[in-house]
Protein backbone atom coordinates (compact mmCIF):
# COMPACT_ATOMS: atom_id res chain seq x y z
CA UNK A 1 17.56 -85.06 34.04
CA UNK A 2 19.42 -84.21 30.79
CA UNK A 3 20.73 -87.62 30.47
CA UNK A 4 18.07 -89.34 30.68
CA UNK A 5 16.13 -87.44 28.29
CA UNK A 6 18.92 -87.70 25.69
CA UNK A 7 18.92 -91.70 26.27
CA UNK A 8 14.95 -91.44 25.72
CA UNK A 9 15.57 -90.49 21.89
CA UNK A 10 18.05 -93.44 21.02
CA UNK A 11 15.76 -96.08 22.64
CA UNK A 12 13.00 -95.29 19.76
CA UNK A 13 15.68 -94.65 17.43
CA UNK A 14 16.51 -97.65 15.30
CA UNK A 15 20.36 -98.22 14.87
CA UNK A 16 21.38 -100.04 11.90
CA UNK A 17 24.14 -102.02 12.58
CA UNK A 18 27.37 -101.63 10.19
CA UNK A 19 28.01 -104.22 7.20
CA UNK A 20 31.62 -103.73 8.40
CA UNK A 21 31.11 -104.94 11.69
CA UNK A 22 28.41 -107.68 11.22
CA UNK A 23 29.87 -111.48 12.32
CA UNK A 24 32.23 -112.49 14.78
CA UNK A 25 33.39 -110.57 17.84
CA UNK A 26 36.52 -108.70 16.79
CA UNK A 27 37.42 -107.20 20.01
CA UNK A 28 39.70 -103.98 19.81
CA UNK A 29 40.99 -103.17 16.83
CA UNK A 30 44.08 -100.35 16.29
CA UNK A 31 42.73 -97.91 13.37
CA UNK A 32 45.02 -94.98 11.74
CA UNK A 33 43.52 -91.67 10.42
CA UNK A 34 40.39 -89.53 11.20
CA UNK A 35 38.18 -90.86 14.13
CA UNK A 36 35.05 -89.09 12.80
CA UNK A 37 35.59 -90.76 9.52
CA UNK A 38 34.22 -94.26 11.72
CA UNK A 39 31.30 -96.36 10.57
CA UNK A 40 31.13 -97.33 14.58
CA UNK A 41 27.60 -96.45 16.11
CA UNK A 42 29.26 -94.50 18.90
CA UNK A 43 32.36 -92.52 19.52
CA UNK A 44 33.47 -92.68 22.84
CA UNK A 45 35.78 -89.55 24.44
CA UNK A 46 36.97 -88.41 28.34
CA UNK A 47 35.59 -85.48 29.01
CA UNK A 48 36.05 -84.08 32.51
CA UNK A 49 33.22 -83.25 35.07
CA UNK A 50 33.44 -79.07 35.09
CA UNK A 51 31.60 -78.99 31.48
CA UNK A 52 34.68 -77.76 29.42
CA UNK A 53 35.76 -79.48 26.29
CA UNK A 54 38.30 -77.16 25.44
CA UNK A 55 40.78 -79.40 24.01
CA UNK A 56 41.62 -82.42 21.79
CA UNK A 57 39.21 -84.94 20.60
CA UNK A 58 36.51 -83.61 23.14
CA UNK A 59 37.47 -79.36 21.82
CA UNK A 60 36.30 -81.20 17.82
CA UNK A 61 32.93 -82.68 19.37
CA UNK A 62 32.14 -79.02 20.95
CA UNK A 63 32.45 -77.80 17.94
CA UNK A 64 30.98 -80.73 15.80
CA UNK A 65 27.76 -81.52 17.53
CA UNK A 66 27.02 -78.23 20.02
CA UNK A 67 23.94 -80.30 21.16
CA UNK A 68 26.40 -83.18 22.56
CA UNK A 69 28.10 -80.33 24.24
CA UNK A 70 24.89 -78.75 26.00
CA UNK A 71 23.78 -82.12 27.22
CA UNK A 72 26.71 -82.80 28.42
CA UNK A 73 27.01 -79.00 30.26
CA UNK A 74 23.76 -79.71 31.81
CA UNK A 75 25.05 -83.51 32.77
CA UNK A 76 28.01 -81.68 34.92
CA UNK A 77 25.52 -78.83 36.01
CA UNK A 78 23.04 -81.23 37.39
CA UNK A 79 25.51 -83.68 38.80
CA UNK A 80 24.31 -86.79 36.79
CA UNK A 81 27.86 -87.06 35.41
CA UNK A 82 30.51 -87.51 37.64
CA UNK A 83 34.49 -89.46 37.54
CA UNK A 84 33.73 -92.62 35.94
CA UNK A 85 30.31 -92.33 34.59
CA UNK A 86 29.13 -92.05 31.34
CA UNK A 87 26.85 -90.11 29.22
CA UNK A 88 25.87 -91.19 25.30
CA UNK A 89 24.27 -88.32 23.65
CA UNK A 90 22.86 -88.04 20.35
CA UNK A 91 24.24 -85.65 17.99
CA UNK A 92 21.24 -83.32 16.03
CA UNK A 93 23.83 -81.91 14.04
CA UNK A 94 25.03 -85.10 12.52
CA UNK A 95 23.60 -85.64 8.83
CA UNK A 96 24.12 -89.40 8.03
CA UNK A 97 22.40 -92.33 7.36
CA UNK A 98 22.20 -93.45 10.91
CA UNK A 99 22.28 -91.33 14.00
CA UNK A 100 25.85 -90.15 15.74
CA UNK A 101 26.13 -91.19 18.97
CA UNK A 102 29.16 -89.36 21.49
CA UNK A 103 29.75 -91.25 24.46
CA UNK A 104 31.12 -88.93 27.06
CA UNK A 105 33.49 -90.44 29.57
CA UNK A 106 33.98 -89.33 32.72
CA UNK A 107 37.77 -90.03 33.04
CA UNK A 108 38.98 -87.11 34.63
CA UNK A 109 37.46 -84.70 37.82
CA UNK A 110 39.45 -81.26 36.55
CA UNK A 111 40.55 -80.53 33.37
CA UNK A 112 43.93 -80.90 31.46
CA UNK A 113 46.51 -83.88 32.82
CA UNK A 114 44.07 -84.94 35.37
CA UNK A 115 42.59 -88.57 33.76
CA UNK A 116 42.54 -91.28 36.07
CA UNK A 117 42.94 -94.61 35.18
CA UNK A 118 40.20 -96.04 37.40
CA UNK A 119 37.98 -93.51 36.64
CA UNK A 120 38.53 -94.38 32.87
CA UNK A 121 38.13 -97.75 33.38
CA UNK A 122 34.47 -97.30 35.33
CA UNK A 123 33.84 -94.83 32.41
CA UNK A 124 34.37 -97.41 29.69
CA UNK A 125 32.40 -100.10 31.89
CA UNK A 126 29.12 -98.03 31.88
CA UNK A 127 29.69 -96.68 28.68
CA UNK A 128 30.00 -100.59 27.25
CA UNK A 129 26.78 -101.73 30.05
CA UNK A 130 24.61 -98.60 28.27
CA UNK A 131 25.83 -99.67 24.80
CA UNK A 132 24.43 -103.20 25.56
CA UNK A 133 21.19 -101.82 26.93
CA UNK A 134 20.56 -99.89 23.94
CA UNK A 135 21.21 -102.61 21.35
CA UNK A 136 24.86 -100.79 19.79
CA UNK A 137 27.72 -103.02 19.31
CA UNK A 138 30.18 -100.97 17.98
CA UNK A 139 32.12 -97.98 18.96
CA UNK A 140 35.19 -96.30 18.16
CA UNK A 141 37.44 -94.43 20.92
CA UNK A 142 40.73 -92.02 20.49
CA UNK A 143 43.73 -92.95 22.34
CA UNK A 144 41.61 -91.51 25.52
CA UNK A 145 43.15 -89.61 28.32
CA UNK A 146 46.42 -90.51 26.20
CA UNK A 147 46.80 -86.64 25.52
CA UNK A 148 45.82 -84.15 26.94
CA UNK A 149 44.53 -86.05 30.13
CA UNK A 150 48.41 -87.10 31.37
CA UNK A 151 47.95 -90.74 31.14
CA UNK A 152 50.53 -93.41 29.54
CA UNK A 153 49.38 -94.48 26.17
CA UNK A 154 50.46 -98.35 27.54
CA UNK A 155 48.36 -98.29 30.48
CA UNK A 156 45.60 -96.80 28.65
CA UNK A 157 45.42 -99.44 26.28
CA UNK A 158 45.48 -102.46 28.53
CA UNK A 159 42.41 -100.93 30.13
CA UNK A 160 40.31 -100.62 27.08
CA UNK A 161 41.21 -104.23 26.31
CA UNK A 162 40.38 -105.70 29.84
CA UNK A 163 37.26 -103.40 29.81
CA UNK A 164 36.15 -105.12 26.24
CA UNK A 165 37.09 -108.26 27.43
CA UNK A 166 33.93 -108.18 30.19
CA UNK A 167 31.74 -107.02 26.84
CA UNK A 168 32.47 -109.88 24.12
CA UNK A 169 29.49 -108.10 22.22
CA UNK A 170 30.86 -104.96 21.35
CA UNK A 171 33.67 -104.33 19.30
CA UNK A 172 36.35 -101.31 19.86
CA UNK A 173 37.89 -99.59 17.64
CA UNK A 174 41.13 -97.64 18.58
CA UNK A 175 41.87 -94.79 16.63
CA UNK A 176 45.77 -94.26 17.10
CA UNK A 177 45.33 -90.18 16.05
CA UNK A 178 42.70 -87.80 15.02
CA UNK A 179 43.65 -85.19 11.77
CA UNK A 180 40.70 -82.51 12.96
């Protein structure tokens, strides 16, 4: 399975862990500017489940980091990712210090303003329960099915707080809008 294998090359990879972030839990923070301009070890997106990232944050990634894109193609083709699971992929194309990590979210079934709250909330859960299993502690998410996927920016964000809340040990970063 694709996701699997793409897990298998983080777990020998070592993550260093930001200077930013180092210290006390800080929980979610609001962020302005460029999302890709994070020091988080992951950035999380919702993605749907018919392997098109045709717009927004998830249309940048495509572009960005085509192998995120064909693992997460082959994720939807082989059925491994499905409304509210998750699947963190390592970016090849990324050419900084430490590796880039996209966690793909399963918030939505179809695509365009289809994102479901309680499928973004199970998405953020496994996202956070691979994040711990992998050693990362930090990761930095858009305003996520906010846009395109239909969903009130209000209700959004109470969900990525009471989803962080159940993971003290990773800190979220909310980036309030995206200049690519």
């Amino acid at each position: 399975m694709a996701g699997h294998d793409t897990l298998g090359k983080f777990v020998t990879f070592s993550c260093h862990k930001s200077q930013h972030h180092k210290g006390a839990h800080m929980g979610v923070t609001i962020m302005q500017g460029d999302i890709f301009t994070t020091q988080a070890q992951v950035i999380g997106h919702g993605v749907n489940t018919q392997g098109l990232m045709g717009n927004g944050i998830a249309r940048s990634i495509r572009i960005m980091y085509p192998s995120v894109f064909k693992a997460y193609q082959q994720a939807c083709d082989d059925g491994t990712l499905y409304g509210g699971q998750c699947l963190i992929a390592m970016a090849d194309e990324h050419n900084g210090d430490d590796p880039r990590l996209i966690a793909n979210i399963a918030s939505q079934v179809l695509p365009g303003a289809e994102a479901k709250l309680h499928l973004l909330a199970e998405g953020l859960d496994n996202m956070f329960l691979q994040m711990e299993e992998l050693g990362l502690n930090t990761v930095a998410l858009p305003r996520i099915g906010a846009g395109v996927g239909g969903l009130h920016w209000d209700e959004v964000l109470y969900t990525i707080k009471e989803a962080a809340k159940l993971h003290p040990g990773i800190d979220v970063e909310v980036w309030e809008f995206s200049v690519r």
